[in-house]
Each structure stands twice: as C-alpha cells, then as structure tokens.
N, C-alpha and C. Protein backbone atom coordinates (compact mmCIF):
# COMPACT_ATOMS: atom_id res chain seq x y z
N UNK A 1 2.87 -5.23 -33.28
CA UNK A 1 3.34 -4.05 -32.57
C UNK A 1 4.86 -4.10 -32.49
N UNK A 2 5.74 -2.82 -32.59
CA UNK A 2 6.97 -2.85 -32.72
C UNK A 2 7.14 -2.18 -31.23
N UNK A 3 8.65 -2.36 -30.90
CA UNK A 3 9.37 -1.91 -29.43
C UNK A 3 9.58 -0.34 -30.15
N UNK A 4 9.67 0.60 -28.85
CA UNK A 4 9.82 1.42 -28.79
C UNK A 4 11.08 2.50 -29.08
N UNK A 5 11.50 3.07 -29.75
CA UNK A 5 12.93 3.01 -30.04
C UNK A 5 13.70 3.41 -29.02
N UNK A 6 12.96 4.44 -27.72
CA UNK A 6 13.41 5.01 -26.52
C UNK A 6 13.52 3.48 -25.58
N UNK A 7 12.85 2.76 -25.75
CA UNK A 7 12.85 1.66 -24.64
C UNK A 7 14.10 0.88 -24.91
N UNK A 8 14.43 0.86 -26.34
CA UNK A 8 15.42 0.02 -26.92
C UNK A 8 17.00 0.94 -26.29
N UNK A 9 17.07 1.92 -26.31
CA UNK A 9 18.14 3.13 -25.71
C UNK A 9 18.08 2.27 -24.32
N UNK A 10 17.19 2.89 -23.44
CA UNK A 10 17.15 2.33 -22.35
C UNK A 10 17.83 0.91 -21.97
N UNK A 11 17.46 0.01 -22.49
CA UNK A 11 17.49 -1.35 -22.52
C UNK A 11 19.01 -1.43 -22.87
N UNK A 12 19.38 -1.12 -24.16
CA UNK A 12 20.62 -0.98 -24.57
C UNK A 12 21.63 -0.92 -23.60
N UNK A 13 21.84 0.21 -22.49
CA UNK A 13 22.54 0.82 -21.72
C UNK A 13 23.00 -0.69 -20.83
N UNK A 14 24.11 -0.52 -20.79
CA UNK A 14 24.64 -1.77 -19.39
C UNK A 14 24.13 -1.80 -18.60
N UNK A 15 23.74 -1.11 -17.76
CA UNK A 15 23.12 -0.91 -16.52
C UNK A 15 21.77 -1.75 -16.37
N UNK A 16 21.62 -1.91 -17.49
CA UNK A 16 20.23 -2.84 -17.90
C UNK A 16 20.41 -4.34 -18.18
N UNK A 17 21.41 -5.11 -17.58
CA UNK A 17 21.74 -6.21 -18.29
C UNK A 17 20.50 -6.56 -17.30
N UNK A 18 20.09 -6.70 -15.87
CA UNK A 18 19.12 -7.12 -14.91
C UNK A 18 18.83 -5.90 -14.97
N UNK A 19 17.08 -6.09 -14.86
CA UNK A 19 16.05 -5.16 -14.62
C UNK A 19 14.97 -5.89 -13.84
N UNK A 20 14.07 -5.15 -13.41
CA UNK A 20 12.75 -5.32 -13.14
C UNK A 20 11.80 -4.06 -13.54
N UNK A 21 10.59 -4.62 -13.63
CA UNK A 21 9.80 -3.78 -14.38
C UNK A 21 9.43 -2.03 -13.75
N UNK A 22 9.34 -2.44 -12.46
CA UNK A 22 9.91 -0.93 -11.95
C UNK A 22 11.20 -0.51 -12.47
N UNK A 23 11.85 -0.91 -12.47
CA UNK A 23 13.52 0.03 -12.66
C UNK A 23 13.44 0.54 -14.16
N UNK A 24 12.53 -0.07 -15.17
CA UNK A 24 12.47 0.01 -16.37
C UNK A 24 11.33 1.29 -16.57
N UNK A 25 10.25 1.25 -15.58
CA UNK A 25 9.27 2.14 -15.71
C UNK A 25 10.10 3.36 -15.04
N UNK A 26 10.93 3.31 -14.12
CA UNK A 26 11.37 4.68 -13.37
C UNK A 26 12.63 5.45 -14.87
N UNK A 27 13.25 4.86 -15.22
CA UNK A 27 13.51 4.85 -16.48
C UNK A 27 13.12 5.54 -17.62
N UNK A 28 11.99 4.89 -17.72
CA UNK A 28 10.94 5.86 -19.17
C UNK A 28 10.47 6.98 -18.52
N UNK A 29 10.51 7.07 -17.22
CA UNK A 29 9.41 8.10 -16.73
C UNK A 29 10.62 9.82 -16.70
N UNK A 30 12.28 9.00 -16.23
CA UNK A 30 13.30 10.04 -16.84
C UNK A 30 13.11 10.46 -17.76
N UNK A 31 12.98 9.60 -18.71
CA UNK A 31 13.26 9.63 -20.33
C UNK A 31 12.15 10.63 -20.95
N UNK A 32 10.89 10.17 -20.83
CA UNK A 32 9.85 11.18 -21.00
C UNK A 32 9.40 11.68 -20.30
N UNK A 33 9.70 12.01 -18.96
CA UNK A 33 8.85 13.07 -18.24
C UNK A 33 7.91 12.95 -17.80
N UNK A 34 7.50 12.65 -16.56
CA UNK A 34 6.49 12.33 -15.58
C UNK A 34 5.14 12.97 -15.93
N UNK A 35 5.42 13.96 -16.57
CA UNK A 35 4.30 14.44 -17.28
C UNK A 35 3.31 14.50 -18.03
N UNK A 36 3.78 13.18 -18.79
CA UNK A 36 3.59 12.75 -20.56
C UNK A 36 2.66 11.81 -19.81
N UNK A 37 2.77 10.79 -18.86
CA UNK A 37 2.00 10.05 -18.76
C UNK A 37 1.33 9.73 -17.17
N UNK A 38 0.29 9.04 -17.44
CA UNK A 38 -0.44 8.83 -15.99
C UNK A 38 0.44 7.29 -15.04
N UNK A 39 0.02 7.28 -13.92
CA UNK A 39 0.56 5.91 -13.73
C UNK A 39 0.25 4.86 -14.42
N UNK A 40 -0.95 4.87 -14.75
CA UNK A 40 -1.65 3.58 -15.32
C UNK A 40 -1.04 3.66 -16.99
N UNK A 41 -1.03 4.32 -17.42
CA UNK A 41 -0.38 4.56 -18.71
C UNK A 41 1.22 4.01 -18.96
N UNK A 42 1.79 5.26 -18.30
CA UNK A 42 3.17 4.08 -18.09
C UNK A 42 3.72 2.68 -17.61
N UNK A 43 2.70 2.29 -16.95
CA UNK A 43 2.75 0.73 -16.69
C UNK A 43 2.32 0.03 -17.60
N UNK A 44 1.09 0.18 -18.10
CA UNK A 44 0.95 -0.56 -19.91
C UNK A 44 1.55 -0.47 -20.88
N UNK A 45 2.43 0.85 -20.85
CA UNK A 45 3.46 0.96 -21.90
C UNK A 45 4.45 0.16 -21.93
N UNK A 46 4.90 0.05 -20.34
CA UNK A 46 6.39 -0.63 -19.92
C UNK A 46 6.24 -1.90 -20.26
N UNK A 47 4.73 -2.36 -19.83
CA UNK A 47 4.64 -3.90 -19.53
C UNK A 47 4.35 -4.26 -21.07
N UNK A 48 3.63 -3.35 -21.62
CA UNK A 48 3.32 -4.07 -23.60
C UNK A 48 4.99 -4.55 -24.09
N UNK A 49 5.64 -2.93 -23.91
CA UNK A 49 7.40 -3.28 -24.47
C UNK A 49 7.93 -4.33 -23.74
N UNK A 50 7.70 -4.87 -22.77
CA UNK A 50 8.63 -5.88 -22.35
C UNK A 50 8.03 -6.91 -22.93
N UNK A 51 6.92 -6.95 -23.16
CA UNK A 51 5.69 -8.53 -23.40
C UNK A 51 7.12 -8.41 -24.78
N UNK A 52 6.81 -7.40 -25.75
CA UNK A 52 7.37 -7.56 -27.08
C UNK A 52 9.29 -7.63 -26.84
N UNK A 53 10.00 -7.50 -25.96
CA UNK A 53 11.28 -7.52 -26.01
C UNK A 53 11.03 -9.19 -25.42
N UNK A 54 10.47 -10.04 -25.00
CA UNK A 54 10.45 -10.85 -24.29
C UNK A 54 9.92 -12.10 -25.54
N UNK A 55 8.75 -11.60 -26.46
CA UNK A 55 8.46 -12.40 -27.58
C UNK A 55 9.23 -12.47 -28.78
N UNK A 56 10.36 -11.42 -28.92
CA UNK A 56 11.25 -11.32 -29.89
C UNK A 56 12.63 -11.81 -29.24
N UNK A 57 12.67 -12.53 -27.84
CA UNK A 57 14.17 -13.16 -27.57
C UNK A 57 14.76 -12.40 -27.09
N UNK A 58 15.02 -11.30 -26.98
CA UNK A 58 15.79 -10.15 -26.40
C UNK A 58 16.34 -10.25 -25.16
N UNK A 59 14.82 -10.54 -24.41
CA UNK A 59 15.26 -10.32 -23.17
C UNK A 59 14.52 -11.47 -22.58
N UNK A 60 14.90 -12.09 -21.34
CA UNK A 60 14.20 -13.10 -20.85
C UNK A 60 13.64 -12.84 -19.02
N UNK A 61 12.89 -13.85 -18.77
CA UNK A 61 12.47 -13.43 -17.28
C UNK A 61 13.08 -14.51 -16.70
N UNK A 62 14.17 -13.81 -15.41
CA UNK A 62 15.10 -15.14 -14.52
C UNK A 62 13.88 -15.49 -13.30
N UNK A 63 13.05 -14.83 -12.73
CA UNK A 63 11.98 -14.98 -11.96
C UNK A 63 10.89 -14.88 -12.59
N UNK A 64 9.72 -16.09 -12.49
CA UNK A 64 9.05 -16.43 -12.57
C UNK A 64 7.44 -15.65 -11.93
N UNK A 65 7.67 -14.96 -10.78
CA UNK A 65 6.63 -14.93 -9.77
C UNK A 65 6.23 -13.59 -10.47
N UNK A 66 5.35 -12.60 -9.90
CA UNK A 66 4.05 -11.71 -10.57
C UNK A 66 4.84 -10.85 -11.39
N UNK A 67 4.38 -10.32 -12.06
CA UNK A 67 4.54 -9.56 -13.18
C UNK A 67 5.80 -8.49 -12.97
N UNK A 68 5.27 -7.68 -11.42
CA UNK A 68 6.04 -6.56 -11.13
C UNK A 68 7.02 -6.91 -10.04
N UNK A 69 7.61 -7.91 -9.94
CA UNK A 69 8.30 -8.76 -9.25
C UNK A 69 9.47 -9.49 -9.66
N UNK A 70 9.38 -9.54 -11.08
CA UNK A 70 10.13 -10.32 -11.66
C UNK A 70 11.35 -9.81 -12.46
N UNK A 71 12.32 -10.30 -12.30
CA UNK A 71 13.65 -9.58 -12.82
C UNK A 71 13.86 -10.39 -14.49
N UNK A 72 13.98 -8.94 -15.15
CA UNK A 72 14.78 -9.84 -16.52
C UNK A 72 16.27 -9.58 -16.89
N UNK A 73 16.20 -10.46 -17.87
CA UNK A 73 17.29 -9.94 -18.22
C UNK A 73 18.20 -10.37 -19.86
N UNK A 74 19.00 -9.80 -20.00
CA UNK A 74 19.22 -9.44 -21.58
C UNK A 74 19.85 -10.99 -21.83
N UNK A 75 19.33 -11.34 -23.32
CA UNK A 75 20.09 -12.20 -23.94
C UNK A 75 21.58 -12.35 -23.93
N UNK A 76 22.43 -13.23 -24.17
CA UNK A 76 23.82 -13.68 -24.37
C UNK A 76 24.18 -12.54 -25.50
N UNK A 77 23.54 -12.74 -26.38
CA UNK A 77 23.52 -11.87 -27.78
C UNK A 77 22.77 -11.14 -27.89
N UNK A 78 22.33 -10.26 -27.10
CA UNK A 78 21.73 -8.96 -27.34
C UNK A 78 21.68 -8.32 -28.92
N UNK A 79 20.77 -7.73 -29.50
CA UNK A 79 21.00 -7.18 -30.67
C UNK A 79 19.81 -6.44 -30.84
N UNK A 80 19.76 -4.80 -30.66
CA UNK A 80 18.55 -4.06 -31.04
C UNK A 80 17.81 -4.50 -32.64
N UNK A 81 18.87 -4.98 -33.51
CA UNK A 81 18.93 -5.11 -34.88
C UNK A 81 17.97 -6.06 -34.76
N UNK A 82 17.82 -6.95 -34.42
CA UNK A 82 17.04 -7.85 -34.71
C UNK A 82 15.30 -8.02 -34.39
N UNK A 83 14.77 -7.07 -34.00
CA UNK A 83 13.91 -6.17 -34.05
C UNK A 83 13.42 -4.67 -34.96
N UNK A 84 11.81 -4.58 -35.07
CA UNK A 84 11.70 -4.09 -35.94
C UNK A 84 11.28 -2.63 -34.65
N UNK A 85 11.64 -1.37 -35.28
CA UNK A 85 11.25 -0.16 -34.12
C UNK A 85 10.21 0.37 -34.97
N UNK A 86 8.92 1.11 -33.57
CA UNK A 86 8.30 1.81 -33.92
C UNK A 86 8.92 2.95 -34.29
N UNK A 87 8.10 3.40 -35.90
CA UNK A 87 8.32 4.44 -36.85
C UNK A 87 7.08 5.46 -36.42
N UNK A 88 6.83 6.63 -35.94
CA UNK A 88 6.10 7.22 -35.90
C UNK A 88 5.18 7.67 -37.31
N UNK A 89 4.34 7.33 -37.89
CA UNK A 89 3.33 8.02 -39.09
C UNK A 89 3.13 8.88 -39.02
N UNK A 90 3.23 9.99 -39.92
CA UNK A 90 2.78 11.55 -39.72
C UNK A 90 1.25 11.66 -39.57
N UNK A 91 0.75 10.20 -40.55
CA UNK A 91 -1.13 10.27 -40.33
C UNK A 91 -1.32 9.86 -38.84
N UNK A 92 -0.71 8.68 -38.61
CA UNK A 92 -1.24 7.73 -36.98
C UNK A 92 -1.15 9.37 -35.83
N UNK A 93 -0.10 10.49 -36.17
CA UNK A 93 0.52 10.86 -34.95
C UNK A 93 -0.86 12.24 -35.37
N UNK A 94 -0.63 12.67 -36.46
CA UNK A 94 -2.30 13.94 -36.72
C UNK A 94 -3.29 13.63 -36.14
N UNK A 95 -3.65 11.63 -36.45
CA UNK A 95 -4.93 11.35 -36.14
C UNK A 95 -4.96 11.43 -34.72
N UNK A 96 -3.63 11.25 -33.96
CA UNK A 96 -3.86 10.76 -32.30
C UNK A 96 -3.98 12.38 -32.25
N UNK A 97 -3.46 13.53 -32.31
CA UNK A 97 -3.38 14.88 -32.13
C UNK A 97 -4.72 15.39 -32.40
N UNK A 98 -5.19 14.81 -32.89
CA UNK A 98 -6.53 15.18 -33.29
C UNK A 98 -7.50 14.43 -32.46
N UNK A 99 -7.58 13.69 -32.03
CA UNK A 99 -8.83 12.67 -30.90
C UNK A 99 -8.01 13.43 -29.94
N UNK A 100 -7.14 13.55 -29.07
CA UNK A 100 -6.75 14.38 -27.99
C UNK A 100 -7.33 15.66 -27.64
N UNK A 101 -7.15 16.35 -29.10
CA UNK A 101 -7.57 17.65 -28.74
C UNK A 101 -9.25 17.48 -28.34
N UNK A 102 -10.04 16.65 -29.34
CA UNK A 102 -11.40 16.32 -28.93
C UNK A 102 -11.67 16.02 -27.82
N UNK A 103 -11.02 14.90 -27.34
CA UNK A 103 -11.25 14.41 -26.15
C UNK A 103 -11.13 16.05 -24.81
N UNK A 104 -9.97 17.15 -25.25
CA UNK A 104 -9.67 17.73 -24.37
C UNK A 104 -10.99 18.87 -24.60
N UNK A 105 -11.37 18.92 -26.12
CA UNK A 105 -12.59 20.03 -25.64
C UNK A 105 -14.20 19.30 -25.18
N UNK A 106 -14.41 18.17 -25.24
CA UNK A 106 -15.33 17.63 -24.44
C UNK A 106 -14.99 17.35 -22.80
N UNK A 107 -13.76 17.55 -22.24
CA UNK A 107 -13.44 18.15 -21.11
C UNK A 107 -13.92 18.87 -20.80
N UNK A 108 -13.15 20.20 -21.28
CA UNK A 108 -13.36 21.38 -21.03
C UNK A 108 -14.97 21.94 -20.71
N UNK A 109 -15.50 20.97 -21.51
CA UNK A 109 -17.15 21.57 -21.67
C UNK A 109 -17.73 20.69 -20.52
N UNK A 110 -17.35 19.92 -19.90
CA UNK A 110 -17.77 19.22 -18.83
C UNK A 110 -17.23 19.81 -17.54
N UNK A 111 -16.08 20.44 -17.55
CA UNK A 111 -15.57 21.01 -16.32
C UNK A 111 -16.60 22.51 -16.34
N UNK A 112 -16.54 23.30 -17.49
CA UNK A 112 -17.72 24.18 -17.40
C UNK A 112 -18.89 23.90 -16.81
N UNK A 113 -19.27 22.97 -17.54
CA UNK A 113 -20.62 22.61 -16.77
C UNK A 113 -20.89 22.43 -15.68
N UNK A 114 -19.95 21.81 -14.74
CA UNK A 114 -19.99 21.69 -13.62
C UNK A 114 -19.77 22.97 -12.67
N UNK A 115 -18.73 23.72 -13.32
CA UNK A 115 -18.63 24.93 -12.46
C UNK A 115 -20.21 25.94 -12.44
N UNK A 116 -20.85 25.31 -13.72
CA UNK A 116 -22.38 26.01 -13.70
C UNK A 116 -23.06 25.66 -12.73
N UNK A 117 -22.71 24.11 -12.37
CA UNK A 117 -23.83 23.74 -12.07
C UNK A 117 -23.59 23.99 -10.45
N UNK A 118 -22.68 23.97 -10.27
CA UNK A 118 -21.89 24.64 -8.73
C UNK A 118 -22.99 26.08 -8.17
N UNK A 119 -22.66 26.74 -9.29
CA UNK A 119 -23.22 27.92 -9.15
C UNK A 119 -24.47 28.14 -8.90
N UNK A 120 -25.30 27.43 -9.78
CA UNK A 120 -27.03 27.25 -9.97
C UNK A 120 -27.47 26.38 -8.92
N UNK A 121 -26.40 25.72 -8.14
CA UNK A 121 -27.27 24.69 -7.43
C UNK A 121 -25.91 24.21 -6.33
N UNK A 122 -25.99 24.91 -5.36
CA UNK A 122 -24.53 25.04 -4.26
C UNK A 122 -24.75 23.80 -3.34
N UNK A 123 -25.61 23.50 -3.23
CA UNK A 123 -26.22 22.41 -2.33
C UNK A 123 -25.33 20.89 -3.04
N UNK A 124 -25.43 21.06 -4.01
CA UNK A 124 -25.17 20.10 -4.79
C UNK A 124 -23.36 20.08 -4.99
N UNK A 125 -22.76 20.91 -4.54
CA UNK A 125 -21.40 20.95 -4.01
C UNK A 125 -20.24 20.10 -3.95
N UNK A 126 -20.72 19.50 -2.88
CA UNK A 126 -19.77 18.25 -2.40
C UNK A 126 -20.31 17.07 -3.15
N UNK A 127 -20.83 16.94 -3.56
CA UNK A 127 -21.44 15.89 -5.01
C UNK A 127 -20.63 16.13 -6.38
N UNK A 128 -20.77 17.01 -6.45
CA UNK A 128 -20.27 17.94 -7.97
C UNK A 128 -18.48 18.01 -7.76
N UNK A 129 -18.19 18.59 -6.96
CA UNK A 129 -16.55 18.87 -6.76
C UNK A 129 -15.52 17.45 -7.20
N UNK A 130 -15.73 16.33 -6.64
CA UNK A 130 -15.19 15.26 -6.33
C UNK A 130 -15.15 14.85 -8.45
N UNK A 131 -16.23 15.10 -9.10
CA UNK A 131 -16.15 14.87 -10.44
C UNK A 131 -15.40 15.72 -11.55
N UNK A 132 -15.49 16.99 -11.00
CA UNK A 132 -15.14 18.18 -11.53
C UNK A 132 -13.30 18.09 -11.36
N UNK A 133 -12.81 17.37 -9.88
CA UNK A 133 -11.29 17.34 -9.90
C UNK A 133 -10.74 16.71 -11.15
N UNK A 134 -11.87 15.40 -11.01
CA UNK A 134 -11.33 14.00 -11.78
C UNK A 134 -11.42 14.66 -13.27
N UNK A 135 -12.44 15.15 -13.77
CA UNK A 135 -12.49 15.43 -15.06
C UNK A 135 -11.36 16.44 -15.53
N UNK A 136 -10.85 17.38 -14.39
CA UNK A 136 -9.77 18.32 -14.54
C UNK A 136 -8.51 17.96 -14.56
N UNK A 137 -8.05 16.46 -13.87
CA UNK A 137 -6.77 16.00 -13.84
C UNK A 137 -6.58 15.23 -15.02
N UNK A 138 -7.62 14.95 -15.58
CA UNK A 138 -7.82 13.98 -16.96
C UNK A 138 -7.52 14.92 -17.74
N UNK A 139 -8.12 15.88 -18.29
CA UNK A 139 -7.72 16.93 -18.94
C UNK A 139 -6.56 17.15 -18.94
N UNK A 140 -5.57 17.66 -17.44
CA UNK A 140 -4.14 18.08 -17.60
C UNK A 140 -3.49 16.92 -18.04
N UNK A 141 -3.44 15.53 -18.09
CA UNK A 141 -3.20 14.55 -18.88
C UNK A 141 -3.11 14.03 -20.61
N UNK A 142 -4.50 14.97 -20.65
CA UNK A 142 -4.67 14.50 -22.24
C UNK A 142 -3.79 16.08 -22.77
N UNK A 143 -3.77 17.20 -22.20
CA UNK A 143 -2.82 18.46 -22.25
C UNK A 143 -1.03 17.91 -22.79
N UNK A 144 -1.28 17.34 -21.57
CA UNK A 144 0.42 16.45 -21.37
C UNK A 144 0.40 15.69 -23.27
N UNK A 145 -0.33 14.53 -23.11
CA UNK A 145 -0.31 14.22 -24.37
C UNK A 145 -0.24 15.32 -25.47
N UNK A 146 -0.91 16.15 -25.99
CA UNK A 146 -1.07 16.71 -26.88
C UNK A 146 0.21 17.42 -26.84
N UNK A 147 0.42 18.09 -26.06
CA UNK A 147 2.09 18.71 -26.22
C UNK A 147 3.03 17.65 -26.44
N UNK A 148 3.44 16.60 -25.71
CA UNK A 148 3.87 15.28 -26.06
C UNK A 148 4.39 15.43 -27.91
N UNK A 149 2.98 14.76 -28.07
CA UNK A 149 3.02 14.86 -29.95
C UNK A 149 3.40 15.76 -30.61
N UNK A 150 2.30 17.10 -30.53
CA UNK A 150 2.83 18.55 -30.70
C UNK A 150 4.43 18.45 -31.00
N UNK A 151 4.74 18.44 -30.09
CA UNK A 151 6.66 18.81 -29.76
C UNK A 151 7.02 18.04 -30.67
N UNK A 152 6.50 16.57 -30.80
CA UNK A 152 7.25 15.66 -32.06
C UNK A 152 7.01 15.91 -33.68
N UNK A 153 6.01 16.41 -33.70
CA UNK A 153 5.20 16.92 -34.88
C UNK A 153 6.38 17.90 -35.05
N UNK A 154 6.37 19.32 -34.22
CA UNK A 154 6.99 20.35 -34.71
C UNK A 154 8.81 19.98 -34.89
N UNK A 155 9.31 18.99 -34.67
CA UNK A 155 10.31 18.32 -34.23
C UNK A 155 11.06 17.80 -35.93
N UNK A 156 10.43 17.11 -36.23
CA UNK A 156 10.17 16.62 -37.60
C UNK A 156 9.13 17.13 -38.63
N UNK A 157 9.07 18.27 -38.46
CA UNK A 157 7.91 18.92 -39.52
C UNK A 157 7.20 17.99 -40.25
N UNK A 158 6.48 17.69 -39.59
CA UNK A 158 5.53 16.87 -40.11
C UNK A 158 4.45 17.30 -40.00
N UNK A 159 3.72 18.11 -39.27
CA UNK A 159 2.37 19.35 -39.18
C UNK A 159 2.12 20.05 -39.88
C-alpha cells in the first residue's frame, strides 16, 4: 500500500513537524470534507497512512502510549521522495464507482421497504424506524463517496 498524496501535502507543511493522530485526522477532514467520510472511516484512513509513513522512516512515534495519544514526528531528513504515492487507476476508481453505486441501490430498496412496511404494519413502528435511520445515513455516506470519485473521475477524464 502506498501513502496518500494529500496526506503527504499535509505532512509536508511545517506545522506538522509534531503531530498526533487527531491533529492529522482534523486535517484530512479540512482537506476532504467532512462529508467524504464517516468517523470510523477517517480514522482507518489516518491510522493505515501513518502505520505506512511510520514503516517507510518518515515519520517516527516520540510517545509510546495508545495509538490516539501518541505524538509523532518527522524525520531529521524528511523526504516525500522517498516514498512511493498512491496513483489513482482509472479501472480500481470505475470498479469502486461501481460497487458504491450498488451498494447505494440495495439501500435504497431497503429504505423502501421499510417505509412499506411502516405503512402495512404501523404497530411495527418503533421497531422499523431505528433501522430505516441507520440504513438512510449509510446511504448519505456511500452518496458522499460516489460524488467523492465522480468529481475525480470527471476531474481527470477518465469516465
């Protein structure tokens, strides 16, 4: 897996000689937009790129203690160069644009259903609602994604 080329910007910047993994996630979340991703998403993102800025020398950890606790910080000799950056694939980025959109119309057909089943069976209500949010906020998520790509696709004509 390669570092991110936005994380590498980030990182780059002085302001980054000490970080912690929050300051790095509040960061990407500028960078791309609170929108693009869920919490849980941007924390695996942050924490994969650091695992890899951290296995390629880059950057090191001055604290030891839990994960989201711990301050790093940049090599003596910093050098983006010496790392390889993720290249986006026009196939990897169709194929993800394409399981998204799936994923978003087997949503869709589940949030229907439920609003059926609301209807046909009211009793069943406060049972039904609590699934119907979750399946709907997932959706505006995988939405987020697909525009995400979309925008990069149409960006680089690559669609």
């Amino acid at each position: 897996m390669n570092v991110d080329e936005q994380i590498l910007q980030i990182i780059s910047d002085p302001s980054f000689d000490s970080f912690t993994t929050f300051e790095l996630k509040k960061a990407v979340e500028e960078k791309f937009g609170e929108e693009h991703f869920g919490i849980v998403e941007v924390f695996q993102f942050v924490r994969a790129q650091m695992k890899i800025l951290v296995q390629n020398g880059l950057i090191e950890r001055s604290r030891k203690e839990h994960i989201f606790s711990g301050i790093y910080i940049k090599i003596e000799d910093f050098d983006v160069k010496k790392i390889s950056l993720v290249t986006p694939s026009p196939t990897g980025l169709k194929d993800k644009h394409k399981s998204y959109k799936q994923q978003l119309l087997v949503g869709l057909g589940e949030v229907q259903e439920y609003q059926q089943l609301c209807k046909e069976y009211p009793e069943l209500r406060n049972e039904l609602q609590p699934k119907y949010n979750k399946i709907r906020d997932q959706n505006s998520r995988v939405l987020g994604k697909i525009r995400a790509i979309e925008s990069l696709l149409n960006k680089t004509d690559i669609y």
